[in-house]
N, C-alpha and C. Protein backbone atom coordinates (compact mmCIF):
# COMPACT_ATOMS: atom_id res chain seq x y z
N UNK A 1 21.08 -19.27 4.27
CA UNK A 1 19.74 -19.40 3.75
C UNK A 1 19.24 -18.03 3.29
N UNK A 2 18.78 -17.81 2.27
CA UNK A 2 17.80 -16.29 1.43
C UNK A 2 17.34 -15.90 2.25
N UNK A 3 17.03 -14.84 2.51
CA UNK A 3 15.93 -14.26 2.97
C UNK A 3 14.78 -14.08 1.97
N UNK A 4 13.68 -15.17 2.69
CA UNK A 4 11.95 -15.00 1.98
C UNK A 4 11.95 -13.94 1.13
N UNK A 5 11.47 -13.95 0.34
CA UNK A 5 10.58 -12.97 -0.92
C UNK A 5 9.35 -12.39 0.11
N UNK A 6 9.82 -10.71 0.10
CA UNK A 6 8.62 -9.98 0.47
C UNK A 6 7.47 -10.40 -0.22
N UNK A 7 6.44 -9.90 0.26
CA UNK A 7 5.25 -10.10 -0.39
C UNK A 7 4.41 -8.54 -0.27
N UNK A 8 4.02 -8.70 -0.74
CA UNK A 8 3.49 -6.98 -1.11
C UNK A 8 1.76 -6.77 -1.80
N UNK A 9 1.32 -6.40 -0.94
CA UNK A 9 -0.80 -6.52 -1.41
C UNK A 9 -0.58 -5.04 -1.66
N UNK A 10 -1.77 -5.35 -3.50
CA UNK A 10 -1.58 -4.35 -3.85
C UNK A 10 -3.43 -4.05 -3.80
N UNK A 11 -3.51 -3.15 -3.12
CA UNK A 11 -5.14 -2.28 -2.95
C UNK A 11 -5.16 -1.44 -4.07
N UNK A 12 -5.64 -1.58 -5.06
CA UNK A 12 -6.30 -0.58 -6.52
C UNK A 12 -7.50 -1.18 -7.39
N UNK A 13 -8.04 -0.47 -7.69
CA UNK A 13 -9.39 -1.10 -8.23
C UNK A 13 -9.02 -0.39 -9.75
N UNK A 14 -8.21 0.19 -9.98
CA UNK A 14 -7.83 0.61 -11.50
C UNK A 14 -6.60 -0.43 -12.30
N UNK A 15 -7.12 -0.92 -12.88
CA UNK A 15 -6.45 -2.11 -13.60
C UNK A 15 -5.11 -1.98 -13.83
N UNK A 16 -5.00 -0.41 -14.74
CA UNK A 16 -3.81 -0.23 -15.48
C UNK A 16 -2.68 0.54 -14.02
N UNK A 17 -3.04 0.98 -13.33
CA UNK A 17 -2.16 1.19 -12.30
C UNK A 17 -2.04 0.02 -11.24
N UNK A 18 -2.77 -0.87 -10.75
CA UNK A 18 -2.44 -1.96 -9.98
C UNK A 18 -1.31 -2.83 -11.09
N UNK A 19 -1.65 -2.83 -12.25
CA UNK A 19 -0.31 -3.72 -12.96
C UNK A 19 0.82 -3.15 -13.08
N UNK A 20 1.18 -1.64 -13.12
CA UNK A 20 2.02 -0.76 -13.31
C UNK A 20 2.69 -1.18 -11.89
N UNK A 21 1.65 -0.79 -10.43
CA UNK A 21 2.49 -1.19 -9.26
C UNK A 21 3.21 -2.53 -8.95
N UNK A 22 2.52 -4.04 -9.67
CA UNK A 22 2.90 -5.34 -9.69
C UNK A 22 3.74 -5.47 -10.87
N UNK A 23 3.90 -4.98 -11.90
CA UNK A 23 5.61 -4.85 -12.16
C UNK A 23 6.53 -4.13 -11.88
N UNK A 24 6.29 -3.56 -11.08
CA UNK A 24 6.89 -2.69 -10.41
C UNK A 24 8.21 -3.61 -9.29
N UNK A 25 6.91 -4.25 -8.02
CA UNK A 25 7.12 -4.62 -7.54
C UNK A 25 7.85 -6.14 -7.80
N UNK A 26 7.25 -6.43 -9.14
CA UNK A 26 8.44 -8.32 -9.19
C UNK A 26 10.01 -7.20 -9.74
N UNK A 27 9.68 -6.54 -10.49
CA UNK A 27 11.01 -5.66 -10.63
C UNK A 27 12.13 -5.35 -9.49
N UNK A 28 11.61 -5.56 -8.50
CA UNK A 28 12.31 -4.93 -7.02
C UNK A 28 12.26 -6.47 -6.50
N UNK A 29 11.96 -7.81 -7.45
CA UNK A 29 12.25 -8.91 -6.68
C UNK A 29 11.60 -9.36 -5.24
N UNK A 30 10.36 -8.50 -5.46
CA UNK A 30 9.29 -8.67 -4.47
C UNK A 30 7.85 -9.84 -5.31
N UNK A 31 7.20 -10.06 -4.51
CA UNK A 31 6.31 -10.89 -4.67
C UNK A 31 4.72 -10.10 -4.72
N UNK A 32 3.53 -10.41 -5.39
CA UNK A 32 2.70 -9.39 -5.26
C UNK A 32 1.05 -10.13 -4.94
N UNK A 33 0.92 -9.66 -4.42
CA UNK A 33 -0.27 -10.17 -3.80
C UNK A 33 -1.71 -9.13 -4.00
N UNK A 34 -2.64 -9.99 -4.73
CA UNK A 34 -3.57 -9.17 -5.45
C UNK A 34 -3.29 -8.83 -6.59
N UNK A 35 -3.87 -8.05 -6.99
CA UNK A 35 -4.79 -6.87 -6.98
C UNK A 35 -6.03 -7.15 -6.21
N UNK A 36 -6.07 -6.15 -4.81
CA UNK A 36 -7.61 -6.53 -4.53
C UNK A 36 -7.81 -4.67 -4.75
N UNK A 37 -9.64 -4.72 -5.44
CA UNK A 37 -10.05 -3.81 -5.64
C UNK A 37 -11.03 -3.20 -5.10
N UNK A 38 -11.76 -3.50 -3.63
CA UNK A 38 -12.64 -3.40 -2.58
C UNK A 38 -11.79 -3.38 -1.25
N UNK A 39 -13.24 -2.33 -0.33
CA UNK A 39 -12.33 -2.26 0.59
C UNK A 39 -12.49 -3.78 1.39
N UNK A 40 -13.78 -4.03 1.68
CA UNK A 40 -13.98 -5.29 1.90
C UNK A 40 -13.06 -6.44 2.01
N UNK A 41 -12.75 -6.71 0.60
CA UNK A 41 -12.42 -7.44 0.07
C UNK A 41 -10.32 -7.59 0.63
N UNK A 42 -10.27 -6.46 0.67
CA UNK A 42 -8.53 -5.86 1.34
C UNK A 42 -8.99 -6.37 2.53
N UNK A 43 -9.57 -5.99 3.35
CA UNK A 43 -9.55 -6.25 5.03
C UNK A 43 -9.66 -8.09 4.98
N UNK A 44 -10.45 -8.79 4.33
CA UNK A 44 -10.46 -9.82 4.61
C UNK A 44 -9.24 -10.61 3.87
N UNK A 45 -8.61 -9.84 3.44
CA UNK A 45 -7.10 -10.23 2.65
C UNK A 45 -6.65 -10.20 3.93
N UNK A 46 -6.17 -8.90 4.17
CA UNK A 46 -5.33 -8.75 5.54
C UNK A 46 -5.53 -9.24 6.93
N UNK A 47 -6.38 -9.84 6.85
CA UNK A 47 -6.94 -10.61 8.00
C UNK A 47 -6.56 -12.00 8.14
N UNK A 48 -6.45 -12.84 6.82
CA UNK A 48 -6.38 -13.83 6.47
C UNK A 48 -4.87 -14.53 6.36
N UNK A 49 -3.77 -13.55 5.77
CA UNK A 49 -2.78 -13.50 5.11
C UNK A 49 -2.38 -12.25 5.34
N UNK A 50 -1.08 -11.99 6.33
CA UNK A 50 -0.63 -10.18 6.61
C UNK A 50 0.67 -10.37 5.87
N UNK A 51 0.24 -9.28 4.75
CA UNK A 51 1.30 -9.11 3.60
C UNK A 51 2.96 -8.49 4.91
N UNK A 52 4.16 -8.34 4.01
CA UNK A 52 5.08 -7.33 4.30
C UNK A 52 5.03 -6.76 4.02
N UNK A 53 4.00 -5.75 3.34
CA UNK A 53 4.21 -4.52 2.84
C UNK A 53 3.10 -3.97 1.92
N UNK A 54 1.97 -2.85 1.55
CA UNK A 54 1.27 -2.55 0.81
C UNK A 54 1.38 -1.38 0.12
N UNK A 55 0.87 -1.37 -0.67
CA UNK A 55 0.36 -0.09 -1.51
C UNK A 55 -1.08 0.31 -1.65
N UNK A 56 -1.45 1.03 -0.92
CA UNK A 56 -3.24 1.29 -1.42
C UNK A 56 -3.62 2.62 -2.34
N UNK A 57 -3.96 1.89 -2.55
CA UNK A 57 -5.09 3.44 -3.54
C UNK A 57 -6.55 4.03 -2.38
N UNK A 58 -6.72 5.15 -1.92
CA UNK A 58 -7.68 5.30 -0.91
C UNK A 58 -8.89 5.74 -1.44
N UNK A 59 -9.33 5.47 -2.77
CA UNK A 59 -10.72 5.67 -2.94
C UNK A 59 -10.86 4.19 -3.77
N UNK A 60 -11.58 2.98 -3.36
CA UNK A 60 -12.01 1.95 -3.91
C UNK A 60 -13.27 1.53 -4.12
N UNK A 61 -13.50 2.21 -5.68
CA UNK A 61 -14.58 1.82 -6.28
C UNK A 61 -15.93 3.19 -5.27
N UNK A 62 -15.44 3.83 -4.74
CA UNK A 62 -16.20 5.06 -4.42
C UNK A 62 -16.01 4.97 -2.71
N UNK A 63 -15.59 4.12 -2.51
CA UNK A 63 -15.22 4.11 -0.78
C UNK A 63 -14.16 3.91 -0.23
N UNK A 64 -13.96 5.15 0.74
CA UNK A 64 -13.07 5.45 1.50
C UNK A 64 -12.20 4.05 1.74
N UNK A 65 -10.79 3.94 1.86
CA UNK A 65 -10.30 2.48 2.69
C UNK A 65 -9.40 2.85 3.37
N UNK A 66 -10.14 3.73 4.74
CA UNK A 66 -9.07 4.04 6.20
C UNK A 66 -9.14 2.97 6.85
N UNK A 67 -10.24 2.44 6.57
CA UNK A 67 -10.13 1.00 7.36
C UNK A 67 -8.88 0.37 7.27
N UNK A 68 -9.21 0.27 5.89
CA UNK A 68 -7.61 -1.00 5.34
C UNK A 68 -6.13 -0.28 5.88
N UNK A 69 -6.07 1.29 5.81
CA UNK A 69 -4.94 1.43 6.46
C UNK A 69 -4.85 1.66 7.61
N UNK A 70 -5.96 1.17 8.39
CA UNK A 70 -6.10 1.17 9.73
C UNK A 70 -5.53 -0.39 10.01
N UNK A 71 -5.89 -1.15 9.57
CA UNK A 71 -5.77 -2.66 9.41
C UNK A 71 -4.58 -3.11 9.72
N UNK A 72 -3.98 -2.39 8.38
CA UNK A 72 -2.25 -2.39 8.42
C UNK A 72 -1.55 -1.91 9.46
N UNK A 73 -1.73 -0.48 9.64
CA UNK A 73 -1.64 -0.14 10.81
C UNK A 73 -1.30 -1.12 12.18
N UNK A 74 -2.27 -1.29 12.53
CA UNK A 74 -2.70 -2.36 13.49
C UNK A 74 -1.70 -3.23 13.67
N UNK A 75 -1.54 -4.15 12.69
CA UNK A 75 -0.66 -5.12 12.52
C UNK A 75 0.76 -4.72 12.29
N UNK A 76 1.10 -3.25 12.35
CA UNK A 76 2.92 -3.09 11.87
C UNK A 76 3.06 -2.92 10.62
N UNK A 77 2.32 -3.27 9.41
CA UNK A 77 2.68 -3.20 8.45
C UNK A 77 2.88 -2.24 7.02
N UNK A 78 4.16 -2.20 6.86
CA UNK A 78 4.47 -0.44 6.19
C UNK A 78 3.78 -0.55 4.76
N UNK A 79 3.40 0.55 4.39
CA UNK A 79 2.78 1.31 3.27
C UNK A 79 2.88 2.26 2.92
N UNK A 80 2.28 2.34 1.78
CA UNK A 80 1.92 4.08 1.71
C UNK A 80 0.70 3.88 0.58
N UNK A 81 0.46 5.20 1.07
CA UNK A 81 -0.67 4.77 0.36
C UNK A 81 -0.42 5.83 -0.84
N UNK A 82 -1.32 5.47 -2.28
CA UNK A 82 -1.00 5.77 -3.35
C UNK A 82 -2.13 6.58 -4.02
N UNK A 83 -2.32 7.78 -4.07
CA UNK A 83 -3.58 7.88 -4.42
C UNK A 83 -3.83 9.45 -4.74
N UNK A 84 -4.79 9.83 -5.44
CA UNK A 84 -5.06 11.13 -5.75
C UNK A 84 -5.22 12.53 -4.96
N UNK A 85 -5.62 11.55 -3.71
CA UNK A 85 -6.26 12.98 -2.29
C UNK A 85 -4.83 13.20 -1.83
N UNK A 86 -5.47 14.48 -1.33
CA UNK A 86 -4.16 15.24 -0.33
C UNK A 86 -4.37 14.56 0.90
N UNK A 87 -2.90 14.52 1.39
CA UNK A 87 -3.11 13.98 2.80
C UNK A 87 -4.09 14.76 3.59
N UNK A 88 -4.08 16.16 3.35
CA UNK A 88 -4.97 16.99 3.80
C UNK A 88 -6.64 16.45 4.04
N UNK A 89 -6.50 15.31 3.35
CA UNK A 89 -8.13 14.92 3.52
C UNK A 89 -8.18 13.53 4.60
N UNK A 90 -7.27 13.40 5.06
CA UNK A 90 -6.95 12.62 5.83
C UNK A 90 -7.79 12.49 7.36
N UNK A 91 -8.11 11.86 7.87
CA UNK A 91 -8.26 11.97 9.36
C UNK A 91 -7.21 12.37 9.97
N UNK A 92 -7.33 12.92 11.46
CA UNK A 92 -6.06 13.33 11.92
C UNK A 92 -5.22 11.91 12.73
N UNK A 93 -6.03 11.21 13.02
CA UNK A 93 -5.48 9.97 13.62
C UNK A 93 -4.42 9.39 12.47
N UNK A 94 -4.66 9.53 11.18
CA UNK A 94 -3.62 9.02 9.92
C UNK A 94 -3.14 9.82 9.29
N UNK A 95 -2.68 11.28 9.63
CA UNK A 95 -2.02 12.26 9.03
C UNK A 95 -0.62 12.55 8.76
N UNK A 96 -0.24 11.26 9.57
CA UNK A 96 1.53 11.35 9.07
C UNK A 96 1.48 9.44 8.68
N UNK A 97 0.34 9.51 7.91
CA UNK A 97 1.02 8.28 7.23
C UNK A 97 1.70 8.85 5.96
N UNK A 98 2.35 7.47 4.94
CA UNK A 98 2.92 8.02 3.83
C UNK A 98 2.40 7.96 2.75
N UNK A 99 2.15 9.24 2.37
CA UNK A 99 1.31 9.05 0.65
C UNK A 99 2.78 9.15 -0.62
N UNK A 100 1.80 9.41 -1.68
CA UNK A 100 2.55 9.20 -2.82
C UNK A 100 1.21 9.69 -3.63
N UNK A 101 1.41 10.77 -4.25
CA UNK A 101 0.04 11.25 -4.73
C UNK A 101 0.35 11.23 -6.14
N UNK A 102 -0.74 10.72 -6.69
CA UNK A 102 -0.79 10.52 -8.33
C UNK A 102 -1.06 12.11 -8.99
N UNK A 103 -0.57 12.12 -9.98
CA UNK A 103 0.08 11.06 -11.08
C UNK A 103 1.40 10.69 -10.84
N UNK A 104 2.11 10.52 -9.88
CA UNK A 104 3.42 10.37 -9.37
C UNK A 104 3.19 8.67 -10.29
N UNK A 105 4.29 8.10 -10.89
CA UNK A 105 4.48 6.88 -11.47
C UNK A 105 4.12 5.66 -10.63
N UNK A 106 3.87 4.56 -10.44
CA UNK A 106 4.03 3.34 -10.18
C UNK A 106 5.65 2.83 -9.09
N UNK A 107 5.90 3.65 -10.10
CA UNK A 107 7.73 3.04 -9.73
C UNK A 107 8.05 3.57 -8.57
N UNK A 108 7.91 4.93 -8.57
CA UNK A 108 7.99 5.83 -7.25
C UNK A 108 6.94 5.43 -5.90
N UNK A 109 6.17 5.17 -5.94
CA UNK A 109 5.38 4.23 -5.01
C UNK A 109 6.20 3.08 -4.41
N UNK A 110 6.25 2.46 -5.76
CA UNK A 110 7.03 1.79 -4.63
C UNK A 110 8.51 1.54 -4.30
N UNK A 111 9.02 2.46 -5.12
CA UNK A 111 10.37 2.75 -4.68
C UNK A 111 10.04 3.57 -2.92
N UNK A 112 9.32 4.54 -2.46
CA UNK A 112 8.77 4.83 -1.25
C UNK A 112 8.30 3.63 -0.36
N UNK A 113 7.70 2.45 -1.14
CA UNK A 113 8.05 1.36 -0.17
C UNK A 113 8.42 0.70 0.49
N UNK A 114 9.59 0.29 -0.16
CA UNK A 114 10.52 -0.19 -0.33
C UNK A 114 11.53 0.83 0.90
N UNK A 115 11.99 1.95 0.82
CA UNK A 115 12.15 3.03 1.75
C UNK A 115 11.23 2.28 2.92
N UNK A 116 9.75 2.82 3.12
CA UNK A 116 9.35 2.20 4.35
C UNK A 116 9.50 1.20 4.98
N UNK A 117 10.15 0.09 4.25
CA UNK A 117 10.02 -1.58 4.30
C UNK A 117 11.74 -1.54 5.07
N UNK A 118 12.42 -0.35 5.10
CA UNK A 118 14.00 -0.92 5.05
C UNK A 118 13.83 0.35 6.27
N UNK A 119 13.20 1.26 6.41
CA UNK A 119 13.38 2.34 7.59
C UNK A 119 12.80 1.86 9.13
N UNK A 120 13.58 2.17 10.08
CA UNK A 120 13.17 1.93 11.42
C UNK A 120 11.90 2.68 12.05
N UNK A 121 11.49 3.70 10.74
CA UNK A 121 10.07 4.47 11.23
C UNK A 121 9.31 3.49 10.72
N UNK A 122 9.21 2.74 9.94
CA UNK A 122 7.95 2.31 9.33
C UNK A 122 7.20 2.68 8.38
N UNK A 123 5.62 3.15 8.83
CA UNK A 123 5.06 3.39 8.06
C UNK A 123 4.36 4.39 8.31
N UNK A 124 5.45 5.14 9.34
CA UNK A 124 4.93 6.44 9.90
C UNK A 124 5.68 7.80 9.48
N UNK A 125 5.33 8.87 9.26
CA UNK A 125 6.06 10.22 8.64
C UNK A 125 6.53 9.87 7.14
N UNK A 126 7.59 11.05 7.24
CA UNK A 126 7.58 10.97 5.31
C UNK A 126 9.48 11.00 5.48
């Protein structure tokens, strides 16, 4: 029997990079879930439905979403997050999560996913 089609929530509130990451991701024969573009709106995703795997962008629509990778967190589930800030701006409680800092491509995101999704660390260190 296959093994299920990952599923993969994609957190970006910028159009042209959440589609860049969701062909990305059917490219890698993954499944994509979202675009959600609030943080809100992510937590009650992930609450509802816990993806295998995310990509976030950490400024949505002007607010912070440590929550959402707190969320994930929580639940086991690997990421990285994708986004303009230095980890340096990080809390210290989430300072060895995994970024991927733009303008780094789409592809590389989640090729680093994909990495997290298959490593026995998770979604912890680099």
């Amino acid at each position: 029997m296959p093994e299920p089609t990952k599923r993969i929530l994609i957190v970006e509130d910028e159009y042209y990079l959440a589609e860049d990451c969701a062909q990305e991701i059917v490219r890698q024969g993954m499944q994509v879930m979202g675009p959600i573009g609030s943080v809100e709106s992510a937590l009650q995703a992930v609450a509802q439905d816990v993806p295998d795997g995310a990509i976030i962008d950490l400024n949505l629509q002007g607010e912070l979403a440590f929550k959402v990778v707190q969320a994930l967190r929580d639940r086991g589930v690997p990421f990285v997050v994708y986004t303009g800030y230095s980890s340096l701006a990080f809390p210290v409680q989430l300072a060895e999560i995994v970024t991927v800092e733009k303008p780094t491509s789409a592809a590389e995101a989640v090729l680093k996913l994909v990495e997290c999704m298959t490593s026995t660390r998770g979604y912890e260190g680099e």
